[in-house]
Protein backbone atom coordinates (compact mmCIF):
# COMPACT_ATOMS: atom_id res chain seq x y z
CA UNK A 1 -112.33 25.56 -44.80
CA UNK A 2 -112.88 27.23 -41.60
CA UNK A 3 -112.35 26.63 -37.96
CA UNK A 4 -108.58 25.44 -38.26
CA UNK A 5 -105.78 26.30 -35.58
CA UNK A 6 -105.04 29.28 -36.79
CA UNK A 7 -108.22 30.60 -36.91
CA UNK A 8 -108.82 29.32 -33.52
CA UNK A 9 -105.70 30.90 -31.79
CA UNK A 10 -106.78 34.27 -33.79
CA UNK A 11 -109.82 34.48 -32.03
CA UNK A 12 -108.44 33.96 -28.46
CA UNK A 13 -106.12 36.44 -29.16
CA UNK A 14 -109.00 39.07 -30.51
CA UNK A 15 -111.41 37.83 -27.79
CA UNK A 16 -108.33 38.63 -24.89
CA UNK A 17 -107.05 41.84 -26.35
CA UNK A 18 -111.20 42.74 -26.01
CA UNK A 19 -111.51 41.89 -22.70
CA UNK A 20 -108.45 43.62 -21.38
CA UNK A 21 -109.61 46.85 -23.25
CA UNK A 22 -112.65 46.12 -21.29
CA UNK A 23 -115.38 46.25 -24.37
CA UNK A 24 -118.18 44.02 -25.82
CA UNK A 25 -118.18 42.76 -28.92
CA UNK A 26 -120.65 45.10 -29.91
CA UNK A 27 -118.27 47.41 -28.64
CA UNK A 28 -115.73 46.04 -30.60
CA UNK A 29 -117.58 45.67 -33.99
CA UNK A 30 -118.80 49.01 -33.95
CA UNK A 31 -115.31 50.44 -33.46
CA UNK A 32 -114.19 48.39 -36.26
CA UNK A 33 -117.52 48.81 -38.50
CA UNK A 34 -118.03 45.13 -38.36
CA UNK A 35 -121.20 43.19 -37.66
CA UNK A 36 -121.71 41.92 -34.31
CA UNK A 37 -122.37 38.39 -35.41
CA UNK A 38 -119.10 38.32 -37.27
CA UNK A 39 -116.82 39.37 -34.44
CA UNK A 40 -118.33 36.54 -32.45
CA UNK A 41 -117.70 34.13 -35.17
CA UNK A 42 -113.92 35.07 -35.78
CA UNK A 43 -113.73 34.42 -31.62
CA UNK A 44 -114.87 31.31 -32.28
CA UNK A 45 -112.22 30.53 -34.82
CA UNK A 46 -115.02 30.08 -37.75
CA UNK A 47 -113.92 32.82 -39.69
CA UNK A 48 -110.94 33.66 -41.64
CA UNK A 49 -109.96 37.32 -41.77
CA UNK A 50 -108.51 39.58 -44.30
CA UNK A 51 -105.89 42.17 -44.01
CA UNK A 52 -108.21 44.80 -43.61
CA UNK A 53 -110.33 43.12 -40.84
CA UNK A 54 -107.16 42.60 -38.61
CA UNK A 55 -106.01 46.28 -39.40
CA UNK A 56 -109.77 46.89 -38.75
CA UNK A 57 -109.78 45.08 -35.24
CA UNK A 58 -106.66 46.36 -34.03
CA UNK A 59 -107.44 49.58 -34.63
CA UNK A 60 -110.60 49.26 -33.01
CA UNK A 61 -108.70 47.85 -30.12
CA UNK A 62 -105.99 50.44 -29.71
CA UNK A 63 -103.11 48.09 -30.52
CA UNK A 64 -101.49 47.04 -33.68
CA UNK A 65 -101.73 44.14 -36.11
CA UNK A 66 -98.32 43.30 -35.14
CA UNK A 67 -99.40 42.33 -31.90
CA UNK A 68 -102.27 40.06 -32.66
CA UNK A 69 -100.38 38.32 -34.90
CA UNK A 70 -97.45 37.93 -32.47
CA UNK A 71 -99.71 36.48 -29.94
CA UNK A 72 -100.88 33.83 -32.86
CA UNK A 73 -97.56 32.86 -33.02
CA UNK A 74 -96.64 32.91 -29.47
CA UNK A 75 -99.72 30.33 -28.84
CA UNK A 76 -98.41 28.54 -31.70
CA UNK A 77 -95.06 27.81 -30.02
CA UNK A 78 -96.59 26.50 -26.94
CA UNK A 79 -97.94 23.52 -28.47
């Protein structure tokens, strides 16, 4: 099943780390050798991804998985 919370919170976190490194998500799923559509879709919390597409996406972002996971969690304490 997709589109849960977690999923959810994953993409805001993807779609804000994006943003504030100031690319597209073509950008973004070129750098991680994703497809476009598929970047969109895990902002949109209606995709789950592996391992290797978070260590994908952070790379491609210049951060680390460590901190997109962190700021899953952090959302999920705010609730």
């Amino acid at each position: 099943m997709t589109g849960n919370g977690l999923e959810q919170i994953f993409g805001q976190v993807v779609r804000e780390v994006r943003i504030e490194v100031g690319i597209s998500q073509e950008e973004l799923a070129d750098r991680a050798q994703l497809h476009r559509t598929y970047v969109s879709l895990l902002e949109r919390g209606k995709r789950n991804p592996s391992l290797n597409v978070v260590q994908a996406l952070a790379a491609a972002l210049g951060t680390t998985m460590t901190r997109l996971v962190s700021g899953v969690e952090a959302r999920q304490g705010r609730k």
